[in-house]
Protein backbone atom coordinates (compact mmCIF):
# COMPACT_ATOMS: atom_id res chain seq x y z
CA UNK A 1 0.00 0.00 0.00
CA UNK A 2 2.96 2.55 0.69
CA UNK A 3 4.72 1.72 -2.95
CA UNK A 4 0.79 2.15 -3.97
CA UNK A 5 0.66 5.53 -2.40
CA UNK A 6 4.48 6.65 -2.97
CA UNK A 7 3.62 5.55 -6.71
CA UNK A 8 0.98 7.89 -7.23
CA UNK A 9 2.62 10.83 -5.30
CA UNK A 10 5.42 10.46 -7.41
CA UNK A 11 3.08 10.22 -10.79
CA UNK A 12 1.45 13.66 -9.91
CA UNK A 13 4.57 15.58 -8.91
CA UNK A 14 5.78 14.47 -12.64
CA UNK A 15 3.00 15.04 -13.81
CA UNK A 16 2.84 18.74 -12.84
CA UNK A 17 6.75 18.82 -13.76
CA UNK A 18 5.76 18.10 -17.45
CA UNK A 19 2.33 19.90 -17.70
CA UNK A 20 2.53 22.66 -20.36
CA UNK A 21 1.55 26.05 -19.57
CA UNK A 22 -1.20 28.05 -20.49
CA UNK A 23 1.17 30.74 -22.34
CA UNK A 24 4.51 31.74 -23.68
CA UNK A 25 6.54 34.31 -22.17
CA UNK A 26 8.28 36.93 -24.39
CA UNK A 27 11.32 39.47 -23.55
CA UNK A 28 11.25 40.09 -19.59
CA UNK A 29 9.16 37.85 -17.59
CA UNK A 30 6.24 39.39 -16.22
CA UNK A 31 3.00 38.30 -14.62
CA UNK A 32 -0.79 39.35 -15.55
CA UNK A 33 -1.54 41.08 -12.46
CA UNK A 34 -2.71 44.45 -12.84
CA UNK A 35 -3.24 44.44 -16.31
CA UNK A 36 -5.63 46.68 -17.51
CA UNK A 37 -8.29 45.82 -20.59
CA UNK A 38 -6.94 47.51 -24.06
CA UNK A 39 -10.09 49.29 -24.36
CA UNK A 40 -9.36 51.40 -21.69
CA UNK A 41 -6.21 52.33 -22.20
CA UNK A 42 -7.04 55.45 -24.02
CA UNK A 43 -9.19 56.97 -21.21
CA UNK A 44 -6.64 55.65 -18.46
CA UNK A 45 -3.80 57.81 -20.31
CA UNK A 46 -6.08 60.57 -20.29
CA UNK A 47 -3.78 63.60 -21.54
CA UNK A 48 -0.72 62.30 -20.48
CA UNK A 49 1.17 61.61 -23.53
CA UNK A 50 3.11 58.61 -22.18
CA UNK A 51 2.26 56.26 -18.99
CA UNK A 52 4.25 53.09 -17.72
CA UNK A 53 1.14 50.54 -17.79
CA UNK A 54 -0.02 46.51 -18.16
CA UNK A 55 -1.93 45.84 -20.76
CA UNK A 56 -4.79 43.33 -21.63
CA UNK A 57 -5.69 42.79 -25.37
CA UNK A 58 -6.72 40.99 -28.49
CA UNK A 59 -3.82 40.33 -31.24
CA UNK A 60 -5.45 42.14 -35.00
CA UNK A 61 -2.27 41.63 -36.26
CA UNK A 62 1.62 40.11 -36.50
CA UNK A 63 4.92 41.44 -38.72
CA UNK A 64 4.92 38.61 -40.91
CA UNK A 65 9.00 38.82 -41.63
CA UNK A 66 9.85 38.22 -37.97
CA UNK A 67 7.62 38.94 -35.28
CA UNK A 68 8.98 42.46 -34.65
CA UNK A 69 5.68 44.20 -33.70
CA UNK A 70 2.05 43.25 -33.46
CA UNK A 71 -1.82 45.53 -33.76
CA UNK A 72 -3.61 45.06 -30.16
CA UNK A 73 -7.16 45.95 -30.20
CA UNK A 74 -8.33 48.54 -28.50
CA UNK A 75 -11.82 48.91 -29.56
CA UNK A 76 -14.07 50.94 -31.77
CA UNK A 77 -12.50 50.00 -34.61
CA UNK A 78 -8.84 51.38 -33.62
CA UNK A 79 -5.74 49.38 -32.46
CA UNK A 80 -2.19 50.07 -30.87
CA UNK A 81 0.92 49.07 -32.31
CA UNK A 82 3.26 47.61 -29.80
CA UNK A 83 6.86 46.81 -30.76
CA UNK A 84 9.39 45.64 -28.68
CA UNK A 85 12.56 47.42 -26.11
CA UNK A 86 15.74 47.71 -28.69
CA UNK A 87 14.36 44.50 -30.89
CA UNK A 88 15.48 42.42 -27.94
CA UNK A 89 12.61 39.96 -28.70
CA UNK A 90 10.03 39.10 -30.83
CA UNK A 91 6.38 37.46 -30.52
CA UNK A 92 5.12 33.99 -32.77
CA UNK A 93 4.10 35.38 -36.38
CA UNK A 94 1.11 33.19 -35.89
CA UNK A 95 -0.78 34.29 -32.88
CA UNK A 96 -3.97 36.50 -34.55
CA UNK A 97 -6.87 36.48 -32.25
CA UNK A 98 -4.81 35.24 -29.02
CA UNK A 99 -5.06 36.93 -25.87
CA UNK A 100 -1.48 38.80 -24.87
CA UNK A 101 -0.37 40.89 -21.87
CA UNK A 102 1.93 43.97 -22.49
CA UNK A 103 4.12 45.56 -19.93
CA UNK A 104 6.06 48.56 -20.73
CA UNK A 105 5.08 52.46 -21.84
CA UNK A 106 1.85 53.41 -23.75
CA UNK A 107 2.91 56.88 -25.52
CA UNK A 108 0.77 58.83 -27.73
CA UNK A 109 2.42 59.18 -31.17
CA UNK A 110 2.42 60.23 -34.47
CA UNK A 111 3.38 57.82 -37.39
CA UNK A 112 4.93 59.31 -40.51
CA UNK A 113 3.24 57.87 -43.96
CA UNK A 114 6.78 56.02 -44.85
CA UNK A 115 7.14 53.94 -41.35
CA UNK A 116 2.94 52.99 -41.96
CA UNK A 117 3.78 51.89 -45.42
CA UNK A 118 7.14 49.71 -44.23
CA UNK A 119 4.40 48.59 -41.65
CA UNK A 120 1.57 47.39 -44.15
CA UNK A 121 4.87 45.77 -46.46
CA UNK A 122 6.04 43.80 -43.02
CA UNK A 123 2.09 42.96 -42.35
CA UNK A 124 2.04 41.38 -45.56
CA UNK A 125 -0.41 44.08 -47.31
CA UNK A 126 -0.79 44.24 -51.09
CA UNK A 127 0.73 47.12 -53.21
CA UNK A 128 -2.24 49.00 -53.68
CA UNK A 129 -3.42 48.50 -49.99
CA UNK A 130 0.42 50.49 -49.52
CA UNK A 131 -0.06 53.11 -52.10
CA UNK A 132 -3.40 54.08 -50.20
CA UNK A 133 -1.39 55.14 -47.19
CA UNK A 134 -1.08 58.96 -46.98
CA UNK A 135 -1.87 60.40 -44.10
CA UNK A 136 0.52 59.67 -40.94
CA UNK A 137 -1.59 58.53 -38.35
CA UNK A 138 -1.95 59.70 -34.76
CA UNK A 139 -2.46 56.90 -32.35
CA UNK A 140 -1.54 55.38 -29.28
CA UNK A 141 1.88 52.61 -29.72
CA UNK A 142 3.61 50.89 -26.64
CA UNK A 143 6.96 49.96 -26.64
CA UNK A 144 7.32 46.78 -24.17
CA UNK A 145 9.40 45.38 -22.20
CA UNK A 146 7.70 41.80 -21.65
CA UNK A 147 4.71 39.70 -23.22
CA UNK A 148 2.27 36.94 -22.40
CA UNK A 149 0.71 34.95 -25.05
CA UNK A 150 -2.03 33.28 -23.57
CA UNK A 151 -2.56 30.03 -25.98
């Protein structure tokens, strides 16, 4: 009966060992406490023009050539580009409609019409869906120093 017992003790320690986890850490390791939802990022940041924060979001989009940024939802229609501390890491190309935490610095931005249409090129956007870029665009972009994919 003690082998019996010592057996299965030993099964669910190794079991838990081996278990894969519920998400993927990216750049610095950070935890989903705190986080606040995407969509109310905007109103959180209020007039400030940048804002250490946690983030909470829906992946739109992924750079296709390497993983180097991603679109997080944030409602209405609108998203936030968030790229990543000096290119010190990038996210899975393949992760559209996953659930991610951001940590780093929300800052309100404007995007000049050449970086959008090196953007749409890396998203994987045709050349006429390019050539109708021409307006930069004023948004909110985080640069971050850790991510969660939650899988």
């Amino acid at each position: 009966m003690k082998k019996l017992v010592a057996l299965a003790i030993a099964f669910c320690l190794s079991y838990g060992a081996f278990a894969q986890t519920d998400a993927s850490f990216h750049g610095k390791k950070i935890d989903e406490k705190g986080a606040i939802p995407a969509t109310e990022l905007a109103t959180k940041m209020g007039n400030k023009t940048t804002m250490p924060v946690k983030v909470e979001g829906t992946v739109e989009s992924v750079c296709k050539m390497k993983g180097c940024w991603m679109k997080v939802n944030t409602g209405d229609g609108q998203t936030m580009r968030v790229m990543f501390k000096d290119y010190a890491f990038f996210v899975p190309k393949d992760i559209e409609g996953k659930t991610v935490v951001v940590e780093g610095v929300a800052e309100t931005t404007t995007t000049s019409v050449a970086k959008l249409r090196h953007y749409a090129e890396d998203g994987g956007k045709s050349k006429e869906e390019i050539e109708k870029i021409t307006e930069p665009e004023k948004a909110i972009t985080f640069m971050a120093d850790g991510v969660i994919v939650k899988k």
